[in-house]
N, C-alpha and C. Protein backbone atom coordinates (compact mmCIF):
# COMPACT_ATOMS: atom_id res chain seq x y z
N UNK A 1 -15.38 6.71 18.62
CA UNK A 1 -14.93 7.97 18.09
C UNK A 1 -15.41 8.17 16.65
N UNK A 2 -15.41 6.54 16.02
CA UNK A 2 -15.77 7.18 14.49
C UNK A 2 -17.23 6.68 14.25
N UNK A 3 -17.92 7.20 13.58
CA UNK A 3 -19.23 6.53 13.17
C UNK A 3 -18.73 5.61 11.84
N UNK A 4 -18.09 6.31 10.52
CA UNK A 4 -18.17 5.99 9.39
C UNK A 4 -17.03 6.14 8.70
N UNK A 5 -16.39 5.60 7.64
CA UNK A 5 -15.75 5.86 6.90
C UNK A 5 -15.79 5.58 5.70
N UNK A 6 -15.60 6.46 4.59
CA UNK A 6 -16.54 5.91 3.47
C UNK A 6 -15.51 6.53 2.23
N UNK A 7 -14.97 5.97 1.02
CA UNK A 7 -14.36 6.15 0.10
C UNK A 7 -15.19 6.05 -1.30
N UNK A 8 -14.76 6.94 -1.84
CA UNK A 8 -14.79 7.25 -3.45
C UNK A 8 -14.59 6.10 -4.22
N UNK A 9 -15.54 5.45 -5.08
CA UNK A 9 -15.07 4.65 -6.31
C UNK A 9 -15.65 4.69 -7.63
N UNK A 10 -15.54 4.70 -8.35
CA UNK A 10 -15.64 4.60 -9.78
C UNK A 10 -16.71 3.22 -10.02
N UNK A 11 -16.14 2.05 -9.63
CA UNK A 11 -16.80 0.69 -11.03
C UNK A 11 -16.87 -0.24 -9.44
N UNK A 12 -18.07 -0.12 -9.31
CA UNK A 12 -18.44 -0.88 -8.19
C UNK A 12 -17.86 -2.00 -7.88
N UNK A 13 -18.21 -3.07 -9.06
CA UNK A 13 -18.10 -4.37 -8.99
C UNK A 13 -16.36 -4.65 -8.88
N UNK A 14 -15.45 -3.92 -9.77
CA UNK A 14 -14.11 -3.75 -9.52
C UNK A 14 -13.86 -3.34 -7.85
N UNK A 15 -14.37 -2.59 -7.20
CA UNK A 15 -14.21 -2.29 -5.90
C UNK A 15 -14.47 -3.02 -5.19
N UNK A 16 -15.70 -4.07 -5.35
CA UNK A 16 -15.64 -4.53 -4.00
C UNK A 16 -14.75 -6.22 -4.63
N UNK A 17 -14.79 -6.54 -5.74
CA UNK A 17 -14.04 -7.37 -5.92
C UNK A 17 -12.61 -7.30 -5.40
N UNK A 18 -12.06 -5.88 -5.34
CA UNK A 18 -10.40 -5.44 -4.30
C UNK A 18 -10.66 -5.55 -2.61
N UNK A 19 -12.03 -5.33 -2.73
CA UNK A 19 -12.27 -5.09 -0.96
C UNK A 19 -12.61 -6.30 -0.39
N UNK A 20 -12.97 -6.57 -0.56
CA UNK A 20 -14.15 -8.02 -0.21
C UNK A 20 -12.71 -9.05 0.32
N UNK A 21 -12.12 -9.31 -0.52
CA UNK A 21 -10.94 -10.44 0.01
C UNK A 21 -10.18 -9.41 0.86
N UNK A 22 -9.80 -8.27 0.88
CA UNK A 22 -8.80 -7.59 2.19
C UNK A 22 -9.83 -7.33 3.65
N UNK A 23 -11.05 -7.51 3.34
CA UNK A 23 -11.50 -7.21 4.45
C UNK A 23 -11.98 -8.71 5.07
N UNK A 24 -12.25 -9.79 4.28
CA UNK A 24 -12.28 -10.82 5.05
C UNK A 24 -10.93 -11.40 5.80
N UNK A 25 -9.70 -10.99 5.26
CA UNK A 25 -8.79 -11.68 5.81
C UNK A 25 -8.55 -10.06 7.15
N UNK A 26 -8.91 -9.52 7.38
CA UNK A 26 -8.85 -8.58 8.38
C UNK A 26 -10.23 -8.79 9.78
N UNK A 27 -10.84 -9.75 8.94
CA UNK A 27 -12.06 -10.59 10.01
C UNK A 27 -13.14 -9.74 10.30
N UNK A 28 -13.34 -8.69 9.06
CA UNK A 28 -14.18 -7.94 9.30
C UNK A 28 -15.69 -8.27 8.42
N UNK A 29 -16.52 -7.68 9.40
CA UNK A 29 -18.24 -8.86 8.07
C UNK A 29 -18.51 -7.86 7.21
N UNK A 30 -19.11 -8.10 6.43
CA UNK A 30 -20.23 -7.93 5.25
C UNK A 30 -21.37 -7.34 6.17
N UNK A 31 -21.43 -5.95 6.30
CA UNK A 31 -22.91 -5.72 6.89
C UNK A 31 -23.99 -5.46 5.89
N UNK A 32 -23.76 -4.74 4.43
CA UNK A 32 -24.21 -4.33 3.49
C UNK A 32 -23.78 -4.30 2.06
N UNK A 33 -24.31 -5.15 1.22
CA UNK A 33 -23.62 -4.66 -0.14
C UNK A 33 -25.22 -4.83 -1.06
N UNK A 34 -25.24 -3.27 -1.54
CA UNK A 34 -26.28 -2.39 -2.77
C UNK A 34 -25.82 -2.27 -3.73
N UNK A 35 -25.83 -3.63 -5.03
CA UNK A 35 -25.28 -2.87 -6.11
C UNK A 35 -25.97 -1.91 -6.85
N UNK A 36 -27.32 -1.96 -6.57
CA UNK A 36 -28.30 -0.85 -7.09
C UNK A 36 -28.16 0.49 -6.62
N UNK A 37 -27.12 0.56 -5.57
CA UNK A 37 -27.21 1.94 -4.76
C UNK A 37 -25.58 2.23 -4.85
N UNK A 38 -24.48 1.09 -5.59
CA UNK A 38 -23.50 1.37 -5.91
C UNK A 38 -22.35 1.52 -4.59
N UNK A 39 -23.00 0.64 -3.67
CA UNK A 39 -22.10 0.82 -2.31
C UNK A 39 -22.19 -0.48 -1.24
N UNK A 40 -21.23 -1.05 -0.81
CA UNK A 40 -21.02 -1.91 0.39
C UNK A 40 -20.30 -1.40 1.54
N UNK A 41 -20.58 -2.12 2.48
CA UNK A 41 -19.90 -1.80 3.87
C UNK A 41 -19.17 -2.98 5.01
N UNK A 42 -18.24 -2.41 5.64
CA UNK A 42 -18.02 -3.54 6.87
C UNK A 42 -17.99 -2.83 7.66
N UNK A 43 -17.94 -3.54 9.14
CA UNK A 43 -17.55 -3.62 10.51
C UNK A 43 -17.30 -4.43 10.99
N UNK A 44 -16.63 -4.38 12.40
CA UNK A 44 -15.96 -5.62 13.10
C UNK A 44 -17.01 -6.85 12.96
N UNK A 45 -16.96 -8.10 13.52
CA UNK A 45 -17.99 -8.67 14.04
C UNK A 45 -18.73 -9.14 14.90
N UNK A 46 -18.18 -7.88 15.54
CA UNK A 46 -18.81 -7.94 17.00
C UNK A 46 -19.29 -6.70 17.49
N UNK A 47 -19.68 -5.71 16.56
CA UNK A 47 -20.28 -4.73 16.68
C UNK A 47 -20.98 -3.75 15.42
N UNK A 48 -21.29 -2.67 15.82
CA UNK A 48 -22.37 -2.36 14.45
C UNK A 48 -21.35 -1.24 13.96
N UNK A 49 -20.76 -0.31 14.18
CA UNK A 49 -20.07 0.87 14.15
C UNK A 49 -18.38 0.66 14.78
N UNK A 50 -17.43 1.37 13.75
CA UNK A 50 -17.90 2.19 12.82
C UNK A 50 -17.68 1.33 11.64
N UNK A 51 -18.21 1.87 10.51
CA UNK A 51 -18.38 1.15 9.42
C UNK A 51 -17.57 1.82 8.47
N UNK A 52 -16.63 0.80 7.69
CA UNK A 52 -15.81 1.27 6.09
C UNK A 52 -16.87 0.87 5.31
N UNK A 53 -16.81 1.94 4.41
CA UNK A 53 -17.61 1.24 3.08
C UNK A 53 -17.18 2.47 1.77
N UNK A 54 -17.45 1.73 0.87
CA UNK A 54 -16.78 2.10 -0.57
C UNK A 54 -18.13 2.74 -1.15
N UNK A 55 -18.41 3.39 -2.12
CA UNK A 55 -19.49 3.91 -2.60
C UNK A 55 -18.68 4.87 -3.59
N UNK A 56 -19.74 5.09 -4.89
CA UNK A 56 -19.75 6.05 -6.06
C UNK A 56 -19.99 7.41 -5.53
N UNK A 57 -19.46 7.93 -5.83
CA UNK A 57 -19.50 9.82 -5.32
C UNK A 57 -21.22 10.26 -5.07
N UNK A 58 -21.56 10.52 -4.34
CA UNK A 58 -23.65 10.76 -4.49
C UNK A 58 -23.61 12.04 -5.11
N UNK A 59 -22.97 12.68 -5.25
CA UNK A 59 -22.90 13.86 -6.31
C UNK A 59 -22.77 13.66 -8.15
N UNK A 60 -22.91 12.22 -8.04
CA UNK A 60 -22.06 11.46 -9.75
C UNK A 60 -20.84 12.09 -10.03
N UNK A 61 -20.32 13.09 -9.30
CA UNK A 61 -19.03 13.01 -10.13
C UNK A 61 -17.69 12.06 -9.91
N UNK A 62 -16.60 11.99 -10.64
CA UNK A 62 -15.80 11.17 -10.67
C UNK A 62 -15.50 11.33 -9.09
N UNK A 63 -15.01 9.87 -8.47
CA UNK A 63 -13.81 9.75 -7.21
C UNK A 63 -12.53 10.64 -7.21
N UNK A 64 -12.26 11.62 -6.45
CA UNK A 64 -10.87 11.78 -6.40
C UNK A 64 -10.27 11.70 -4.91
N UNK A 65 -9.35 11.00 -5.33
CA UNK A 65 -8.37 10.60 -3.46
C UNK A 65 -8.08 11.89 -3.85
N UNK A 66 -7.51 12.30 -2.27
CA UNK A 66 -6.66 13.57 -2.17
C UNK A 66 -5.13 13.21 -1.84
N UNK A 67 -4.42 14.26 -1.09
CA UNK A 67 -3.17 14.29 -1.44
C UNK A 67 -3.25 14.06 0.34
N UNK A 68 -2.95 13.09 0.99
CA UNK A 68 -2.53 12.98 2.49
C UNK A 68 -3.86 12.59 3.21
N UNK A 69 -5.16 12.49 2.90
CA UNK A 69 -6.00 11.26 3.29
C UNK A 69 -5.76 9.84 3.29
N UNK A 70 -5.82 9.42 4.37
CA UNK A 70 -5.61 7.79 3.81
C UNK A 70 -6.12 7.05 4.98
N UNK A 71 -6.76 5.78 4.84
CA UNK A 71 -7.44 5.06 5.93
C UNK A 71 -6.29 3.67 6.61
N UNK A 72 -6.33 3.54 7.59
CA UNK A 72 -5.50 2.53 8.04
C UNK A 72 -5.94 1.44 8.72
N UNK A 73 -6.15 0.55 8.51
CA UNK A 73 -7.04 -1.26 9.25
C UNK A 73 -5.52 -1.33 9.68
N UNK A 74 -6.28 -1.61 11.09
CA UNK A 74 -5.35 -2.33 12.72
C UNK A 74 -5.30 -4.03 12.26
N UNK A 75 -4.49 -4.86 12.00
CA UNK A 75 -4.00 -5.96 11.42
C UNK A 75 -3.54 -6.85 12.76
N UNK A 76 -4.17 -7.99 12.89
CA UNK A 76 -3.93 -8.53 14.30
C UNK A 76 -2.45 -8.70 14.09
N UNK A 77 -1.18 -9.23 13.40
CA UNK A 77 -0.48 -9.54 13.09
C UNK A 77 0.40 -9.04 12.43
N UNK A 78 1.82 -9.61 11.96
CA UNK A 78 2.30 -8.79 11.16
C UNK A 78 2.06 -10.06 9.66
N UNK A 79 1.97 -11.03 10.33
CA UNK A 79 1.82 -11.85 8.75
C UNK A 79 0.63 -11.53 7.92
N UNK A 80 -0.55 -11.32 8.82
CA UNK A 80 -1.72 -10.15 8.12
C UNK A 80 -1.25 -9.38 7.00
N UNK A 81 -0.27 -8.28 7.81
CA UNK A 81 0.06 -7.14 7.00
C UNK A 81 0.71 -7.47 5.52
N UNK A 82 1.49 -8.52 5.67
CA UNK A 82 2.39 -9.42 4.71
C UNK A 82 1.17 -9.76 3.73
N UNK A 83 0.44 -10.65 4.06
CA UNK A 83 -0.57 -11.51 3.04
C UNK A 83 -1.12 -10.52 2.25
N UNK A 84 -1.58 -9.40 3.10
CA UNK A 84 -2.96 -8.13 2.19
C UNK A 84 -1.90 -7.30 1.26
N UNK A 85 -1.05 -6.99 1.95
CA UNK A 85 0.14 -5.93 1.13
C UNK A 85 -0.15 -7.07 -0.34
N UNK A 86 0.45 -8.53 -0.34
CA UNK A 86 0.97 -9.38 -1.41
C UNK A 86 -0.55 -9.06 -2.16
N UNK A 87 -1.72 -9.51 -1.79
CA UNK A 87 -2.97 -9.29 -2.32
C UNK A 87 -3.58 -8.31 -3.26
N UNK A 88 -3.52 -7.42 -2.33
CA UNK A 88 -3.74 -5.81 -3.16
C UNK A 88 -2.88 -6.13 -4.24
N UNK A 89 -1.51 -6.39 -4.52
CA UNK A 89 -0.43 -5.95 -5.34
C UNK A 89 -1.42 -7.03 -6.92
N UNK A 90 -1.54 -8.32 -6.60
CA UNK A 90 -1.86 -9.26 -7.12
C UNK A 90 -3.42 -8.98 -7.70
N UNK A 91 -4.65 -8.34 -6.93
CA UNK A 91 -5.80 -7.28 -6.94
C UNK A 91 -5.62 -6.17 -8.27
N UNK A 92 -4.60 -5.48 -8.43
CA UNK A 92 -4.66 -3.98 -9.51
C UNK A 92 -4.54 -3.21 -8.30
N UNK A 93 -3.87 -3.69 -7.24
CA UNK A 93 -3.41 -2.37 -5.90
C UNK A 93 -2.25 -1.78 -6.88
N UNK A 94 -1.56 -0.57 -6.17
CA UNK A 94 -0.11 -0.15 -6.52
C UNK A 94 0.38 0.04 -5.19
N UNK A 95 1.75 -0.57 -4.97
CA UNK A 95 2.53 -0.63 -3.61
C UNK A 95 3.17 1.44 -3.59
N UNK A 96 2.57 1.47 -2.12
CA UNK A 96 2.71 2.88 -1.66
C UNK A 96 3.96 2.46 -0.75
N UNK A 97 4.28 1.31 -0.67
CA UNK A 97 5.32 1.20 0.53
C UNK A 97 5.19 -0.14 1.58
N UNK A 98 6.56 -0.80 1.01
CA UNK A 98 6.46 -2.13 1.45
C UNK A 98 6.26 -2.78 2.97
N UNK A 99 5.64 -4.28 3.16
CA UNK A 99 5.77 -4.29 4.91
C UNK A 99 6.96 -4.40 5.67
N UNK A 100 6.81 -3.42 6.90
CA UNK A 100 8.07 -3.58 7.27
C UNK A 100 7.89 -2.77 8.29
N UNK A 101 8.78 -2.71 9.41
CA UNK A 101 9.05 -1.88 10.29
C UNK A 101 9.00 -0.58 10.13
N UNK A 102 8.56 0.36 11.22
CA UNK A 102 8.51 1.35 10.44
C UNK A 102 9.35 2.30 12.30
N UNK A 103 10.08 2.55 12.76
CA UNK A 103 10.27 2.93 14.16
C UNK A 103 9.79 4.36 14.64
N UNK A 104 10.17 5.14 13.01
CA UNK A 104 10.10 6.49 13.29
C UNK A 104 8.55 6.55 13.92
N UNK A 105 7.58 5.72 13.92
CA UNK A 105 6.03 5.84 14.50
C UNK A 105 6.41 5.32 15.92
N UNK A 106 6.57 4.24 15.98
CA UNK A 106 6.89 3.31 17.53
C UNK A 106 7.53 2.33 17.21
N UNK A 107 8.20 1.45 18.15
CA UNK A 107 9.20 0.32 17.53
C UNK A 107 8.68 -0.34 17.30
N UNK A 108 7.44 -0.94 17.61
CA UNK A 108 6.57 -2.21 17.02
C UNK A 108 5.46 -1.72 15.36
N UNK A 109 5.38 -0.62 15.11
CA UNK A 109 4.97 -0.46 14.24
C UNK A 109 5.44 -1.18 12.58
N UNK A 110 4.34 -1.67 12.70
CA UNK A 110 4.44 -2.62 11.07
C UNK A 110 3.76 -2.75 10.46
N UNK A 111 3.85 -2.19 9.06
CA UNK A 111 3.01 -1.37 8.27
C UNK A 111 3.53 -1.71 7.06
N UNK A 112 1.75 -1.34 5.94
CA UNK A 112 2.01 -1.55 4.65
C UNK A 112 1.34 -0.54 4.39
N UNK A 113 2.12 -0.10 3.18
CA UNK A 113 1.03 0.98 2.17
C UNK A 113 0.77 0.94 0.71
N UNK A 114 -0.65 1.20 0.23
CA UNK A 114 -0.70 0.65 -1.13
C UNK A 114 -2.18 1.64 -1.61
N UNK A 115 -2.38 1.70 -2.97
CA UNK A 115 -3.40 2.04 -3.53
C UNK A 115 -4.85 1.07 -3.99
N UNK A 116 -5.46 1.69 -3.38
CA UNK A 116 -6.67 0.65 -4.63
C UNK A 116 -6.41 1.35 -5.79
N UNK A 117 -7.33 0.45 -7.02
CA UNK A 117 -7.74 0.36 -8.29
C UNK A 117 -8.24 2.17 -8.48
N UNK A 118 -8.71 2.72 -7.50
CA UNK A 118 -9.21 4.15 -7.73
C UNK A 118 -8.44 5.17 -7.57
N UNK A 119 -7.32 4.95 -6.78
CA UNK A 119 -6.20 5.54 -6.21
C UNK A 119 -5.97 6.09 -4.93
N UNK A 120 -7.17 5.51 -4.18
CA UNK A 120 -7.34 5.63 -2.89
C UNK A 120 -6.09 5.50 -2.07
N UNK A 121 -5.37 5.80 -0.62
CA UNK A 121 -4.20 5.22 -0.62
C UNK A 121 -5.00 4.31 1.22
N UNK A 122 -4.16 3.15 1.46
CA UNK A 122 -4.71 2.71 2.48
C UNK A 122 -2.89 2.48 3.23
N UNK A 123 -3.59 1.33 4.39
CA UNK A 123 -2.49 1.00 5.51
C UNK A 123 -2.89 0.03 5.89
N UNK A 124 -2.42 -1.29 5.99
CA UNK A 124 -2.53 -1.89 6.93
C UNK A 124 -1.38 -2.38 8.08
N UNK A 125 -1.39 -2.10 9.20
CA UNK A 125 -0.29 -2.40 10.06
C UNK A 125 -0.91 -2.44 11.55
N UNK A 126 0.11 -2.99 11.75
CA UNK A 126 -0.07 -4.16 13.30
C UNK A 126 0.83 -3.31 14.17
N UNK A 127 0.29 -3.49 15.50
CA UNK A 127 0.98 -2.00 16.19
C UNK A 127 2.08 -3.38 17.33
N UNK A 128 1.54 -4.41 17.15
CA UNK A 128 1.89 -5.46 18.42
C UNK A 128 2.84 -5.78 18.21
N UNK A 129 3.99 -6.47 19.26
CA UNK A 129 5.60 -6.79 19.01
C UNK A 129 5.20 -8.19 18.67
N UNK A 130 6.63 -8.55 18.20
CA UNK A 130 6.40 -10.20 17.68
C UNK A 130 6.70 -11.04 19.03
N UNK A 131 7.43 -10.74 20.03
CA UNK A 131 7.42 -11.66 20.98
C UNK A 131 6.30 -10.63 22.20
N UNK A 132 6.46 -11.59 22.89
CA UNK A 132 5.70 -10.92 24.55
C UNK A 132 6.53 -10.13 24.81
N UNK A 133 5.82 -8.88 25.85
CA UNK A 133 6.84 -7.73 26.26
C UNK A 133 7.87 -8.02 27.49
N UNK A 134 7.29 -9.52 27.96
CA UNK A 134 8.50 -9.94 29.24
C UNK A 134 9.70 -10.56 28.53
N UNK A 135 9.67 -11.19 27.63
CA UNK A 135 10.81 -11.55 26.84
C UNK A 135 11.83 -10.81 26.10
N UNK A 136 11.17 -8.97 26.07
CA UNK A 136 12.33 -8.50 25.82
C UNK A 136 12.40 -7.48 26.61
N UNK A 137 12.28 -7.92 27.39
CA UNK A 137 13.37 -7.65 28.82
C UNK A 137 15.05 -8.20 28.43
């Protein structure tokens, strides 16, 4: 469904220094990083598309997040969601909203929300229950 997804940043080297550790612990590769071209990328690793990647505005002007855009990485886990939430915070993230259950989406929904360094806003959350679905029966 998606080809690409691609965010606004300011100071390259600050960006992918925030990205680089949330996307390895999300098990996603390194397909591309241009610091001459001011942009890196991932995807799964087991396929080519679709690809996140961070990049300087190609227009030069400043990054601006908007008001209700926001990108969300599927987190095998919920201890995932736990570790990257703690990360970002520890990174120059700002917490948009701690991990935790969230029902009003679905009952297994577990989710974090936070800013990068640019003010981007992201998600990471795990849609899967903590036990098997025959056990809660």
């Amino acid at each position: 469904m998606l080809s690409h997804i691609s965010l606004g940043i300011a100071d390259y080297e600050r960006a992918l220094a925030f990205y680089a550790p949330v996307m390895e612990r999300l098990g996603l590769r390194l397909r591309f990083a241009e610091p001459d071209k001011h942009w890196a990328g991932w995807t799964a690793s087991d396929g080519s598309r679709p690809i996140f990647f961070i990049t300087r505005p190609f227009d030069g002007d400043a990054p601006a997040p908007g008001n209700g855009p926001m990108v969300a990485f599927d987190a095998p886990d919920r201890a995932t969601v736990d570790a990257i939430h703690a990360m970002v915070l520890e990174m120059g993230g700002s917490d948009e909203g701690a991990p935790g259950l969230r029902p009003h989406y679905h009952p297994d929904y577990y989710g974090a929300y936070f800013r990068d360094p640019d003010g981007n806003k992201l998600c990471v959350v795990c849609h899967s229950p903590t036990e098997p679905q025959a056990a809660r029966r």
